[in-house]
PDB file of N, CA and C in Angstrom:
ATOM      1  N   UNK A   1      -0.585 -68.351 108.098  1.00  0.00           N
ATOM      2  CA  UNK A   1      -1.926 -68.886 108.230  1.00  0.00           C
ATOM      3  C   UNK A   1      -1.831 -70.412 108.111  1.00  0.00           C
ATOM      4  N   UNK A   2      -2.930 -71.169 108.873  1.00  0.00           N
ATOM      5  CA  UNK A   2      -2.663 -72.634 109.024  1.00  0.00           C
ATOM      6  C   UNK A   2      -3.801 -73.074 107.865  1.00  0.00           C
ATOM      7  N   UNK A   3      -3.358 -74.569 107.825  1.00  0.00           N
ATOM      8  CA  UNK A   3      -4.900 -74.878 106.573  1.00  0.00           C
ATOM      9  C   UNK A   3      -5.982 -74.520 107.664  1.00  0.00           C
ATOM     10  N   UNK A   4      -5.896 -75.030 108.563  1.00  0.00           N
ATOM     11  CA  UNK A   4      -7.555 -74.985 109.520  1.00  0.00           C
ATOM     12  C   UNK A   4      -7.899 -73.291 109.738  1.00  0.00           C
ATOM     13  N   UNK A   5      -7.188 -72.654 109.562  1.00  0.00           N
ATOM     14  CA  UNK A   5      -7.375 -71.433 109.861  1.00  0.00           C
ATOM     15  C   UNK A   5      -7.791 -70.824 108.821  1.00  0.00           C
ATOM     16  N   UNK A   6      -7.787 -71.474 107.277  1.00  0.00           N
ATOM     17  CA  UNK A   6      -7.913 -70.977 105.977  1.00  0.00           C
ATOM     18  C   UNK A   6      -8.981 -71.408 105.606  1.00  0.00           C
ATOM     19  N   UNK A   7      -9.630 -72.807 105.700  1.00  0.00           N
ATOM     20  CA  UNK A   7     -10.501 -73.332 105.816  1.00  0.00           C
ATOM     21  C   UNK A   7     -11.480 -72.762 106.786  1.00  0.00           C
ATOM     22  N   UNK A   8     -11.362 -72.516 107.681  1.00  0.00           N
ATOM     23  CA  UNK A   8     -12.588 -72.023 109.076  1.00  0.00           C
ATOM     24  C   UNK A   8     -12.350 -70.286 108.162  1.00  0.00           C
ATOM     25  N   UNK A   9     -11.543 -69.745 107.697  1.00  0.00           N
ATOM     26  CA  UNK A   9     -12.158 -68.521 107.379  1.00  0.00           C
ATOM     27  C   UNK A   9     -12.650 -68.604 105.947  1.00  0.00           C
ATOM     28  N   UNK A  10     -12.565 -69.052 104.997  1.00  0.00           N
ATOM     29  CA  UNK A  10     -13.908 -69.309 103.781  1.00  0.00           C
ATOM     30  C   UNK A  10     -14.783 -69.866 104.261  1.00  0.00           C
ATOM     31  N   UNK A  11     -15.040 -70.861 105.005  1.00  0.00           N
ATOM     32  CA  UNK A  11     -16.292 -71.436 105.566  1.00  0.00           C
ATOM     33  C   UNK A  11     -17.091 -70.323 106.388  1.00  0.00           C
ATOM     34  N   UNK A  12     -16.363 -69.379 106.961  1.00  0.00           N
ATOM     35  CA  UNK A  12     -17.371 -68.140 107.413  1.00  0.00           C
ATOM     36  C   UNK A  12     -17.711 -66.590 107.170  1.00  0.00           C
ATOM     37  N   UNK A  13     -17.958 -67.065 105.396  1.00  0.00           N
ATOM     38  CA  UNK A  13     -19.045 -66.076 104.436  1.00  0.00           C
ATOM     39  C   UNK A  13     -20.403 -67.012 104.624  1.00  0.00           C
ATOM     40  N   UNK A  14     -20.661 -66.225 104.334  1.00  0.00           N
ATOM     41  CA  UNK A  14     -22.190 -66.498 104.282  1.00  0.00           C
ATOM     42  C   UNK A  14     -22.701 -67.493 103.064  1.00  0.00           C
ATOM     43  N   UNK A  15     -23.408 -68.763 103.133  1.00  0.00           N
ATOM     44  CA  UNK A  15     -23.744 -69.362 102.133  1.00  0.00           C
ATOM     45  C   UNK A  15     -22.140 -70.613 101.541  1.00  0.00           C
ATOM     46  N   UNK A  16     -21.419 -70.169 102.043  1.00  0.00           N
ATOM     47  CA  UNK A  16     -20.126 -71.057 101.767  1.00  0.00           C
ATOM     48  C   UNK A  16     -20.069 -72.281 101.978  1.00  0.00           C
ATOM     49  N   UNK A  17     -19.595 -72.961 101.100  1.00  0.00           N
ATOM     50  CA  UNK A  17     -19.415 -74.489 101.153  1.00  0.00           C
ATOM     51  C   UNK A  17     -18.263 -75.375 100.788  1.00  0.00           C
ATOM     52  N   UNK A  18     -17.566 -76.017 101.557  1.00  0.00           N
ATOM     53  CA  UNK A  18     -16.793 -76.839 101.218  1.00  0.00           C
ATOM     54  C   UNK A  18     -17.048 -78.370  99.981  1.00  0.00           C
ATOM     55  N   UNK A  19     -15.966 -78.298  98.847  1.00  0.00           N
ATOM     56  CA  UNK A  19     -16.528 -79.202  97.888  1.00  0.00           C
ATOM     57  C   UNK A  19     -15.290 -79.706  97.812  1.00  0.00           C
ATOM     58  N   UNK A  20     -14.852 -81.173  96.958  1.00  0.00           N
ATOM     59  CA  UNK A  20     -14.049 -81.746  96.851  1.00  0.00           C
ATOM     60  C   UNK A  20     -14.170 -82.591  95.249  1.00  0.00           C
ATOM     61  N   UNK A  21     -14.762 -81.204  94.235  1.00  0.00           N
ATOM     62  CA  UNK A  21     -14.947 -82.171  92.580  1.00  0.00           C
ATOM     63  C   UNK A  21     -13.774 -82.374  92.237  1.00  0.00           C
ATOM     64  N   UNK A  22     -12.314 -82.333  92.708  1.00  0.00           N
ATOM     65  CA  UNK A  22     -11.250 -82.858  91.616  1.00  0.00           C
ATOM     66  C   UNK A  22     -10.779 -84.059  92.130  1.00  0.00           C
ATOM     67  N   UNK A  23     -10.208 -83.745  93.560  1.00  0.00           N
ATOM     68  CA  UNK A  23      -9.319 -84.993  94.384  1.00  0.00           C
ATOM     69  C   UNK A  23     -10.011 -84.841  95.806  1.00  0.00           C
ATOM     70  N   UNK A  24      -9.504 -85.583  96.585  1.00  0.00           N
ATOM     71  CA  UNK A  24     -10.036 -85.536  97.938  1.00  0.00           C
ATOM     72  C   UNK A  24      -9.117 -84.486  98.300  1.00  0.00           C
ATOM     73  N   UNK A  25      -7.928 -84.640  97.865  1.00  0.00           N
ATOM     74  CA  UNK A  25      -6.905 -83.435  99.292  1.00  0.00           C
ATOM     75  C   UNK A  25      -7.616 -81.847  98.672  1.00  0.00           C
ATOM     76  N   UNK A  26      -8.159 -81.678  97.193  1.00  0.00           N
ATOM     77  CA  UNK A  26      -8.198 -80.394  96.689  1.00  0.00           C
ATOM     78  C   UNK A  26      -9.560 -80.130  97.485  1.00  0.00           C
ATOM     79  N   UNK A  27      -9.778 -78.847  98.124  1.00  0.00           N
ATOM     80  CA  UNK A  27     -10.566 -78.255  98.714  1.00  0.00           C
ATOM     81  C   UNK A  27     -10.779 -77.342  97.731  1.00  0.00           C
ATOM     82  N   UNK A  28     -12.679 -77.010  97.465  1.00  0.00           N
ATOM     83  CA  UNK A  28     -13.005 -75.746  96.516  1.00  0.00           C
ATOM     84  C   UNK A  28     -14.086 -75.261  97.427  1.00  0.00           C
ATOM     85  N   UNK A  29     -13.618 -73.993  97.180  1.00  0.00           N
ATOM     86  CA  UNK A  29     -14.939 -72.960  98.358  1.00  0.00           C
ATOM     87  C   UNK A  29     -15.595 -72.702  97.686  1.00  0.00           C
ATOM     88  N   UNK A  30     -16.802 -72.469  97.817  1.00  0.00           N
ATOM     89  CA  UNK A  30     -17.794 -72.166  96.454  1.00  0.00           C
ATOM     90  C   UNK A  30     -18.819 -70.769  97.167  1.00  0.00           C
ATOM     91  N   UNK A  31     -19.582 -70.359  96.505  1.00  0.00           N
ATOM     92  CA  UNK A  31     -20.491 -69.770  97.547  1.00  0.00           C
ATOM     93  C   UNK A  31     -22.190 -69.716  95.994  1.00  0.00           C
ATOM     94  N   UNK A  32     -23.274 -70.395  96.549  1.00  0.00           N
ATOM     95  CA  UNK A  32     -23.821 -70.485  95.664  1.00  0.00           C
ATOM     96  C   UNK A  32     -23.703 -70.809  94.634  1.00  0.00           C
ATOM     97  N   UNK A  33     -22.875 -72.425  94.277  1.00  0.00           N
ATOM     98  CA  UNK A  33     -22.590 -73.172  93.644  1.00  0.00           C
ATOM     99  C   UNK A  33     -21.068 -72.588  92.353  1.00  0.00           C
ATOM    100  N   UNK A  34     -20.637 -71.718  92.841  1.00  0.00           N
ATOM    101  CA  UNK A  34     -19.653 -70.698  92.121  1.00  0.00           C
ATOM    102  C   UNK A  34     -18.290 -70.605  93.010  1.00  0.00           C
ATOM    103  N   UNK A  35     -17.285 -70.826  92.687  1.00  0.00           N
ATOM    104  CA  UNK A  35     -16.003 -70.939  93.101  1.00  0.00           C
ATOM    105  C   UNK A  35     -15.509 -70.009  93.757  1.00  0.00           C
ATOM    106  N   UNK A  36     -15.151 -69.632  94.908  1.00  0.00           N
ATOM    107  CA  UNK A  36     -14.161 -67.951  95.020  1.00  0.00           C
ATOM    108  C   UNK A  36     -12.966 -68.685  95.709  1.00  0.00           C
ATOM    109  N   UNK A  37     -12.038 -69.987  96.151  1.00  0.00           N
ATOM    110  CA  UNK A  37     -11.266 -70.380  96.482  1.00  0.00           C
ATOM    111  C   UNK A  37     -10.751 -71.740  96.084  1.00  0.00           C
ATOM    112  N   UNK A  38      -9.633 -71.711  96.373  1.00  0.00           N
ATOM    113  CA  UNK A  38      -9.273 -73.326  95.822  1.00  0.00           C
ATOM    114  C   UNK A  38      -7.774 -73.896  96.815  1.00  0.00           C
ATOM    115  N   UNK A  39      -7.850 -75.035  97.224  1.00  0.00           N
ATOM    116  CA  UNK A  39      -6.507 -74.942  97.617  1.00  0.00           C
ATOM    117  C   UNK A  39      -6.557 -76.172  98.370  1.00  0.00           C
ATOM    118  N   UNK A  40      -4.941 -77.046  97.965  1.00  0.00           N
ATOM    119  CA  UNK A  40      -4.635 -78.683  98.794  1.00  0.00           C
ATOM    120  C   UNK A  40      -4.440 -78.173  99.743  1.00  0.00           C
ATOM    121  N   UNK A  41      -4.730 -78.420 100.694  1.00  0.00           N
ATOM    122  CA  UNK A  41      -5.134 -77.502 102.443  1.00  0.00           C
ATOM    123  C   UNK A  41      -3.542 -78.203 102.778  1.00  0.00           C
ATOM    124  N   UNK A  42      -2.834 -79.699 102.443  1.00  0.00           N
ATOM    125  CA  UNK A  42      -2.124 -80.623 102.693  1.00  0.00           C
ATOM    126  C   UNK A  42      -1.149 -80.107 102.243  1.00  0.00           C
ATOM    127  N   UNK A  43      -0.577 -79.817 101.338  1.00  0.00           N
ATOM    128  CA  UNK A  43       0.539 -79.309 100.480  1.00  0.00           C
ATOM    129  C   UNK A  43       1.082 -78.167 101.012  1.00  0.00           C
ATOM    130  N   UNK A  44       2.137 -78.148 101.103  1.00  0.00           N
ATOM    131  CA  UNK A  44       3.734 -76.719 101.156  1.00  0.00           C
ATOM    132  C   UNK A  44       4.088 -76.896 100.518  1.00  0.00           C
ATOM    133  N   UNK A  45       4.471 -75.882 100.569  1.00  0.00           N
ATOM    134  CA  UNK A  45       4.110 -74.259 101.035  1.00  0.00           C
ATOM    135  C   UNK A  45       1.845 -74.573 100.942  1.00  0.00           C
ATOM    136  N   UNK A  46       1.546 -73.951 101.306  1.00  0.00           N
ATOM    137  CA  UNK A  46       0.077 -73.766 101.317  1.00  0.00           C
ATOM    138  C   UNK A  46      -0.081 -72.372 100.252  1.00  0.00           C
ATOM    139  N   UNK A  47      -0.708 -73.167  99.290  1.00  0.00           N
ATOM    140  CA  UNK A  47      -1.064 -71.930  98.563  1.00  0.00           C
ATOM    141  C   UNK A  47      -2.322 -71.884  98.656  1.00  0.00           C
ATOM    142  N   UNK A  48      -3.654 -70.995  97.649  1.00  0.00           N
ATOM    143  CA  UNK A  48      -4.790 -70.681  97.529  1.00  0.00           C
ATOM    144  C   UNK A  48      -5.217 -69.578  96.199  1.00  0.00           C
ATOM    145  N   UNK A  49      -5.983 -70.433  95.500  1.00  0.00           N
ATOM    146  CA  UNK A  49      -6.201 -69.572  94.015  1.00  0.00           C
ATOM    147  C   UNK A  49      -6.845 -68.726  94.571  1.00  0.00           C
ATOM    148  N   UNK A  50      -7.249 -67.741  94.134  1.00  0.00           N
ATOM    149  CA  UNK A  50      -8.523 -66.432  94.809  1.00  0.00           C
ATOM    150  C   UNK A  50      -8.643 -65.654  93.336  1.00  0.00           C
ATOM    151  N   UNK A  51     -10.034 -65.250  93.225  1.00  0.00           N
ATOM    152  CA  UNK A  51     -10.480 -64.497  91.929  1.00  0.00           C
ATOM    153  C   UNK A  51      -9.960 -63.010  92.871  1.00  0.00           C
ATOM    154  N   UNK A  52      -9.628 -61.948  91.268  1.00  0.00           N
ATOM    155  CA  UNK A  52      -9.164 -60.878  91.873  1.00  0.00           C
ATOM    156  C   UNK A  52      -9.119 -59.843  90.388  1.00  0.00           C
ATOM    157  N   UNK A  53      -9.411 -58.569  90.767  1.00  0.00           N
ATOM    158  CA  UNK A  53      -9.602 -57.408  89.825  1.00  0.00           C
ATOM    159  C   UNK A  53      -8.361 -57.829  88.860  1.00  0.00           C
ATOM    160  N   UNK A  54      -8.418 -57.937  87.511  1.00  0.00           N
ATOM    161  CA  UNK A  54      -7.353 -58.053  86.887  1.00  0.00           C
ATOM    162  C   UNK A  54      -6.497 -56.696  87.087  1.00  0.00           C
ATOM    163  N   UNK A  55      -6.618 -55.814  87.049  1.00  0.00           N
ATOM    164  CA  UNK A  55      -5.185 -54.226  87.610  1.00  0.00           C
ATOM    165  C   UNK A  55      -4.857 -54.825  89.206  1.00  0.00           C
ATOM    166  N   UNK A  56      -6.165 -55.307  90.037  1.00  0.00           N
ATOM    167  CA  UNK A  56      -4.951 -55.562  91.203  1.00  0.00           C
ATOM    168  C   UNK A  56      -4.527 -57.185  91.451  1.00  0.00           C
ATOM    169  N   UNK A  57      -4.986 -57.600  90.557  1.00  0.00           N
ATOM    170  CA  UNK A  57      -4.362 -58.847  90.315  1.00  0.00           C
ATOM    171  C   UNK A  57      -2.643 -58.361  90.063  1.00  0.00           C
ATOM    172  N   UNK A  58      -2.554 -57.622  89.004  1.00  0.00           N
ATOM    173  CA  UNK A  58      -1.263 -56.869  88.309  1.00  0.00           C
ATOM    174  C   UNK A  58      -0.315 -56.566  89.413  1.00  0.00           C
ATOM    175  N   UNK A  59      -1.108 -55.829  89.748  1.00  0.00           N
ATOM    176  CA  UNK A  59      -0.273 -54.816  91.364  1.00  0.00           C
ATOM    177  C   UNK A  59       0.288 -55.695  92.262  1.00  0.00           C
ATOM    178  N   UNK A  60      -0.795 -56.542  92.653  1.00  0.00           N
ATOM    179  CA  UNK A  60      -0.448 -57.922  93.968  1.00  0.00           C
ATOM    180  C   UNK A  60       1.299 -58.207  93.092  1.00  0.00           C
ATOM    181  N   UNK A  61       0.895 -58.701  92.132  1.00  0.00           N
ATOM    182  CA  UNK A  61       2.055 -59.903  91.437  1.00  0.00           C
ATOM    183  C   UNK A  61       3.777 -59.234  91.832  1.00  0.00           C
ATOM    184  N   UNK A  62       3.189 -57.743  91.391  1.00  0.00           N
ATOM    185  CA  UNK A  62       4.594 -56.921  91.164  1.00  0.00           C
ATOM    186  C   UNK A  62       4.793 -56.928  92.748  1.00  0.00           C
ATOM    187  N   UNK A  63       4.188 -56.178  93.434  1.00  0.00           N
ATOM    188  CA  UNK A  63       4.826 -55.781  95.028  1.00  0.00           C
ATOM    189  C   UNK A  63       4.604 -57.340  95.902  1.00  0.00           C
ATOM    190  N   UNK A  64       4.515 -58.628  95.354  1.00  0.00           N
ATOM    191  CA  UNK A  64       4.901 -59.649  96.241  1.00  0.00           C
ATOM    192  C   UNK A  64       4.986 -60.830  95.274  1.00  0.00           C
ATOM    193  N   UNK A  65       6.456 -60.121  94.819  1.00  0.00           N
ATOM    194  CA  UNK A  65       6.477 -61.165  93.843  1.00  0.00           C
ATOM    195  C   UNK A  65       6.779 -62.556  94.399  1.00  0.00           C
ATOM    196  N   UNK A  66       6.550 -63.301  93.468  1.00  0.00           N
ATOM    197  CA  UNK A  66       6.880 -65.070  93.885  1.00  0.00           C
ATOM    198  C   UNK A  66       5.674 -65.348  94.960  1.00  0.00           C
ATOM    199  N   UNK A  67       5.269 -64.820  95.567  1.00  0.00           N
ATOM    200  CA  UNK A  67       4.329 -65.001  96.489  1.00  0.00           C
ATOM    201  C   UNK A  67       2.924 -64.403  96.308  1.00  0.00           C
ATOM    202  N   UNK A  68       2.470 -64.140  95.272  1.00  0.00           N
ATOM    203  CA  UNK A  68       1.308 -63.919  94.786  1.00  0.00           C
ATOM    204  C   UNK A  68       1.946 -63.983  93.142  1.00  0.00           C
ATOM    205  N   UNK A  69       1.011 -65.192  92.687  1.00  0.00           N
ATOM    206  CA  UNK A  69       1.473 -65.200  90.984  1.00  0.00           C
ATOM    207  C   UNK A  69       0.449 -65.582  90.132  1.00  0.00           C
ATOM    208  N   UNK A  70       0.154 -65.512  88.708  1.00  0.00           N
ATOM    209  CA  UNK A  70      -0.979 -65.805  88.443  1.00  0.00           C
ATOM    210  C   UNK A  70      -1.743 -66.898  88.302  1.00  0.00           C
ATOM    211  N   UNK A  71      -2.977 -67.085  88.601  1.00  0.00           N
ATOM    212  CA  UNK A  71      -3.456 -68.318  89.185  1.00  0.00           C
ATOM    213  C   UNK A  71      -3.292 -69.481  88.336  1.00  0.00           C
ATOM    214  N   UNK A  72      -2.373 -70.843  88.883  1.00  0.00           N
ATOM    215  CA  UNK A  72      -2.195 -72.190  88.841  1.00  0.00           C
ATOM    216  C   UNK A  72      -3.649 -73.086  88.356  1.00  0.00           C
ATOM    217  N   UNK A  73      -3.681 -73.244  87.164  1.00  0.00           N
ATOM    218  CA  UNK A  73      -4.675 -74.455  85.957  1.00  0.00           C
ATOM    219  C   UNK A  73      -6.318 -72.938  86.428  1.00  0.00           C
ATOM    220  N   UNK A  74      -6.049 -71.961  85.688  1.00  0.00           N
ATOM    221  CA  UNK A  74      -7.079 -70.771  86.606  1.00  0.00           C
ATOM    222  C   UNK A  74      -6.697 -69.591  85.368  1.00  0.00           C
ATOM    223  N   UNK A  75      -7.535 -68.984  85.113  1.00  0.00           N
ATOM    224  CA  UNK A  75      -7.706 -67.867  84.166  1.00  0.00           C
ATOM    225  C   UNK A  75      -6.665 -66.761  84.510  1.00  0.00           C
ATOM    226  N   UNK A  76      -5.579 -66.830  83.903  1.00  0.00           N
ATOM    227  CA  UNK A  76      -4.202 -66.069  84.944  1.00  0.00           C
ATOM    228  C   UNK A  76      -4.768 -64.620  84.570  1.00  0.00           C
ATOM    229  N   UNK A  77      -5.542 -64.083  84.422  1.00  0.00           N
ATOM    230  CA  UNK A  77      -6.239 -62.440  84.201  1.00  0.00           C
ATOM    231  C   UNK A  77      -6.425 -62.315  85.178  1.00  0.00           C
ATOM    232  N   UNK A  78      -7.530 -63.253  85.696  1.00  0.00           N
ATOM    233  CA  UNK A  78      -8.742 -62.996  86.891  1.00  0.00           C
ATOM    234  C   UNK A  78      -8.427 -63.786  87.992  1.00  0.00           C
ATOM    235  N   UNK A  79      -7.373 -64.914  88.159  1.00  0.00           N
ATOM    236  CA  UNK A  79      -6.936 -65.881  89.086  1.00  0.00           C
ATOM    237  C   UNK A  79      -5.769 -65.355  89.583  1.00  0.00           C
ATOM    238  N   UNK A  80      -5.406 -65.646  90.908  1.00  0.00           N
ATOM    239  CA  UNK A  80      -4.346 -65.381  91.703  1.00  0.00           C
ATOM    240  C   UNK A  80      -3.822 -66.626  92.311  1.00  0.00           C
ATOM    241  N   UNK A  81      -2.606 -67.177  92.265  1.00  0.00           N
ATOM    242  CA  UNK A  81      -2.443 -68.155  93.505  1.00  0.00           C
ATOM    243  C   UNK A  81      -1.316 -67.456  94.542  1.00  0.00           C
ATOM    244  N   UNK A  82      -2.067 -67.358  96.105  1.00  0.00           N
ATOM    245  CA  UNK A  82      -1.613 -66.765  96.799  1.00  0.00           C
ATOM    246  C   UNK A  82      -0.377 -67.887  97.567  1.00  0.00           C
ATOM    247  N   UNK A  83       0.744 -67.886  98.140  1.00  0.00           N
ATOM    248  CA  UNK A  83       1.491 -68.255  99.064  1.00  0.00           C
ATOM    249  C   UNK A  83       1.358 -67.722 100.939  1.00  0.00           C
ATOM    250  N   UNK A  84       0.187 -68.669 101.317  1.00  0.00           N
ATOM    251  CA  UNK A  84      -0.466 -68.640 102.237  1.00  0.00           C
ATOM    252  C   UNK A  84       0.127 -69.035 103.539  1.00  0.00           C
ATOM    253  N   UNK A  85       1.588 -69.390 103.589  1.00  0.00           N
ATOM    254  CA  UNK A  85       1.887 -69.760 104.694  1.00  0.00           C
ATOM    255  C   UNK A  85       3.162 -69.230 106.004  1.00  0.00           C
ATOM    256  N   UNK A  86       2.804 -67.833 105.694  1.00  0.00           N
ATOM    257  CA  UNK A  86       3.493 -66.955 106.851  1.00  0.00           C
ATOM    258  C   UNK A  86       4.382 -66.050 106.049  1.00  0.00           C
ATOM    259  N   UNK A  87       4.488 -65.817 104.882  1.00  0.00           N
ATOM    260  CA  UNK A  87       5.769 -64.658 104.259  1.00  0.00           C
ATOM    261  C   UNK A  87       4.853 -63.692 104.056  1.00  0.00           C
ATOM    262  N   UNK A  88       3.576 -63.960 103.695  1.00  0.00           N
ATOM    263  CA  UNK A  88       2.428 -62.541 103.796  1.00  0.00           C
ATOM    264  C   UNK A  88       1.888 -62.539 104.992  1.00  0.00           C
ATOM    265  N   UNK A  89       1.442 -61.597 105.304  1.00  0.00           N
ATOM    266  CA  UNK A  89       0.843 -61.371 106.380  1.00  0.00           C
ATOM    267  C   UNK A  89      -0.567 -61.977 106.668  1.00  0.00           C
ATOM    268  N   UNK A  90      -1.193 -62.866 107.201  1.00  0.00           N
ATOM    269  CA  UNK A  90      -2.641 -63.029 107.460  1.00  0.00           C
ATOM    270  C   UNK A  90      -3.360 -62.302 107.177  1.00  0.00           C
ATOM    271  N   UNK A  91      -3.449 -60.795 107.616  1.00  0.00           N
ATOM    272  CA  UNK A  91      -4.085 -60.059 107.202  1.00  0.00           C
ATOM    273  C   UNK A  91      -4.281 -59.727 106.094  1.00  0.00           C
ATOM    274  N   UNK A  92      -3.573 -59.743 105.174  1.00  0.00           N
ATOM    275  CA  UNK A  92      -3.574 -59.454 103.612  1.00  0.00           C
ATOM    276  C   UNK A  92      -4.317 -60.696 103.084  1.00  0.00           C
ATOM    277  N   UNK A  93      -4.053 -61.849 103.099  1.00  0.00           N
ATOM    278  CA  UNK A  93      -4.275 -63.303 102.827  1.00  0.00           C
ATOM    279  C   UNK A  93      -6.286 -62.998 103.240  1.00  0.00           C
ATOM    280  N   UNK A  94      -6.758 -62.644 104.590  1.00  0.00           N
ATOM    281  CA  UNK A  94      -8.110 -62.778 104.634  1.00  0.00           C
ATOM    282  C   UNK A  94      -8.369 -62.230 103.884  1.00  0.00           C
ATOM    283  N   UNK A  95      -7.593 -60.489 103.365  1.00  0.00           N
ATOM    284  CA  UNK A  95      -8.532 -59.428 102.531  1.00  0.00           C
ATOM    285  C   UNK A  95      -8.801 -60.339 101.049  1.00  0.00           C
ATOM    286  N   UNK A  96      -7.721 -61.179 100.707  1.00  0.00           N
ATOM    287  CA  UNK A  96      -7.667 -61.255  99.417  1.00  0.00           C
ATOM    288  C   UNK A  96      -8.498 -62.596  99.391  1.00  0.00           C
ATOM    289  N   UNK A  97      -8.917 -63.108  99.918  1.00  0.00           N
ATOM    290  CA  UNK A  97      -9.870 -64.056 100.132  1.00  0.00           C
ATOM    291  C   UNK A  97     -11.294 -63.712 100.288  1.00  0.00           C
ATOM    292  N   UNK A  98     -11.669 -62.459 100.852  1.00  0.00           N
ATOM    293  CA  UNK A  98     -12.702 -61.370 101.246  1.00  0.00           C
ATOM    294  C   UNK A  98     -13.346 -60.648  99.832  1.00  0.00           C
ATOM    295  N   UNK A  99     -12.127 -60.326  99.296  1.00  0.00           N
ATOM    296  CA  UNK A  99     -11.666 -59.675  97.779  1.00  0.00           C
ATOM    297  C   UNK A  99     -12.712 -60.247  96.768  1.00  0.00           C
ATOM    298  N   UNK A 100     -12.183 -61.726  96.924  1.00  0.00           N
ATOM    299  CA  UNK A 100     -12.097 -63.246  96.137  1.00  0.00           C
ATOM    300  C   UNK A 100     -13.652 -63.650  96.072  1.00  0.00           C
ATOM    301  N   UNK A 101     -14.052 -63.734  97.551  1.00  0.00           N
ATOM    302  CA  UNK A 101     -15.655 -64.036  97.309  1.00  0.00           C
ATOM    303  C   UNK A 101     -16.747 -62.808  97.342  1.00  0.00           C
ATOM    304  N   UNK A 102     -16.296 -61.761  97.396  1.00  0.00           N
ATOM    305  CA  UNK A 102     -16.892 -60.471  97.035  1.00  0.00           C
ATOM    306  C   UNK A 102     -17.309 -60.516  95.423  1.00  0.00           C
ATOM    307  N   UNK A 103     -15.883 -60.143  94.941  1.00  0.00           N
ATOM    308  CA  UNK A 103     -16.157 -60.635  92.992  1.00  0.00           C
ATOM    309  C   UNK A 103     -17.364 -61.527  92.902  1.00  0.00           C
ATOM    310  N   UNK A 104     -17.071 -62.499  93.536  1.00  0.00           N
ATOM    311  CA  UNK A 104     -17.955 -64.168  92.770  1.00  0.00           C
ATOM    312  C   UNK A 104     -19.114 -63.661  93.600  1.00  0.00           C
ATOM    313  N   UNK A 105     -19.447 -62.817  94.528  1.00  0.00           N
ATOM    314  CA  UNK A 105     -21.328 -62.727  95.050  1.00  0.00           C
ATOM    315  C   UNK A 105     -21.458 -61.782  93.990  1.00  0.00           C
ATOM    316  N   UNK A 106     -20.416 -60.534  93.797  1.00  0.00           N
ATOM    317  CA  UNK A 106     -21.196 -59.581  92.800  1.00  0.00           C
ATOM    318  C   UNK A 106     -21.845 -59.933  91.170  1.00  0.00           C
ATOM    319  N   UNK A 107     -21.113 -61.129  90.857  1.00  0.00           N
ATOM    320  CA  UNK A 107     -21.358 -61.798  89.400  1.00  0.00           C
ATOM    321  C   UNK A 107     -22.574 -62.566  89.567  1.00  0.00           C
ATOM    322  N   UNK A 108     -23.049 -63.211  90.662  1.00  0.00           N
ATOM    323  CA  UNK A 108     -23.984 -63.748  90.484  1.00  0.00           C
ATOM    324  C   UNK A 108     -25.586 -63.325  90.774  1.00  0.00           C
ATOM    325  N   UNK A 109     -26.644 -64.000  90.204  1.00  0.00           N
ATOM    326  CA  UNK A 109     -27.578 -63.666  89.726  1.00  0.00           C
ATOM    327  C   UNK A 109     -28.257 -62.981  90.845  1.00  0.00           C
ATOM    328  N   UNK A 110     -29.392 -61.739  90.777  1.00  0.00           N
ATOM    329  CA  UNK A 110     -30.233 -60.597  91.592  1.00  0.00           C
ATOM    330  C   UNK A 110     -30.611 -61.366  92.865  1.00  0.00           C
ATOM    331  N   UNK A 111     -30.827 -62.719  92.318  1.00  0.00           N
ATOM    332  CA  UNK A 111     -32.084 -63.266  93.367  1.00  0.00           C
ATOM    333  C   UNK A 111     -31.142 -64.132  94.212  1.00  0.00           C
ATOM    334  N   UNK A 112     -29.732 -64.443  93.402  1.00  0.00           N
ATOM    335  CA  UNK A 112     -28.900 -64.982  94.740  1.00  0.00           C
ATOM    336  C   UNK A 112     -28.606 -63.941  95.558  1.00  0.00           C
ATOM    337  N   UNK A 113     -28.049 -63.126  95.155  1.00  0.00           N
ATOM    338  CA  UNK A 113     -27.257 -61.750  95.947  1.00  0.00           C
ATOM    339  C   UNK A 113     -28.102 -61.235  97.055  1.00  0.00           C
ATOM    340  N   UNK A 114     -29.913 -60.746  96.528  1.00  0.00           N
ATOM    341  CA  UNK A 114     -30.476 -60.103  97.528  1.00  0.00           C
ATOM    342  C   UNK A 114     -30.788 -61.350  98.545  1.00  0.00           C
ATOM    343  N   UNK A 115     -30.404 -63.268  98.464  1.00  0.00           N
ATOM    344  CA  UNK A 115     -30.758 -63.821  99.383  1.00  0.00           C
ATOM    345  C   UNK A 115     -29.263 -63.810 100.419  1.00  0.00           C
ATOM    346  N   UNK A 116     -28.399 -63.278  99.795  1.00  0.00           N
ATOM    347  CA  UNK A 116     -27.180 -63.210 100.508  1.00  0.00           C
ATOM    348  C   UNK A 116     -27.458 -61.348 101.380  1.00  0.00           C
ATOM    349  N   UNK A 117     -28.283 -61.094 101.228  1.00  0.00           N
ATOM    350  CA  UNK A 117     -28.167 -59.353 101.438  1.00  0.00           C
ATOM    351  C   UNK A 117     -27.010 -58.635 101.399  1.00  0.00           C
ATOM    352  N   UNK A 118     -26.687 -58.923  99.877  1.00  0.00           N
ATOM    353  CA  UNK A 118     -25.644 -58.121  99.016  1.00  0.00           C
ATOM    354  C   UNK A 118     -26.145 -57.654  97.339  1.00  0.00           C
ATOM    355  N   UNK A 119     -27.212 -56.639  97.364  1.00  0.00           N
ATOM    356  CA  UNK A 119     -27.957 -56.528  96.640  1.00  0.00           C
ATOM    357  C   UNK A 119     -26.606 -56.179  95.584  1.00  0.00           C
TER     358      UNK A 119
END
């Protein structure tokens, strides 16, 4: 997966926004002012934090190891930092990004969710 390709797919959930509170190169995806991504789009290998079930947080780590580990300056329970740049498959990389801002709509409040129509 390319940064532009990582970037153009968090930017198309619904309500998603590109932010830049630490550095300029650090990109944070937010969705309703709440985090579900993180990642120097600039930097290699290309990684990407993603929130994730702590058991399959567990699971990810073991069956790809070194390439999914627990999430970098990120709550290593609930944080993942993924290795985003071609040893996983894309496909896995969107789910766990999909995964990532699923968690963060379900945590947040009735009246955000039903404006996202994800009651």
């Amino acid at each position: 997966m390319t940064p532009q390709e990582l970037r153009a797919f968090c930017l198309s959930f619904e309500a998603a926004e590109e932010d830049f509170p630490f550095r300029p190169e650090i990109s944070v995806f937010k969705v309703c002012g709440k985090l579900f991504a993180l990642s120097s789009l600039d930097a290699r290998p290309l990684t990407v934090n993603l929130k994730c079930d702590p058991d399959e947080a567990v699971r990810l780590r073991r069956e790809y190891e070194g390439l999914v580990v627990p999430g970098w300056h990120m709550n290593k329970r609930h944080w993942n930092t993924v290795t985003a740049d071609g040893d996983l498959p894309d496909r896995l990389v969107r789910e766990l990004v999909e995964d990532s801002y699923d968690l963060v709509v379900a945590g947040l409040p009735r009246a955000d969710r039903l404006r996202l129509d994800r009651p």
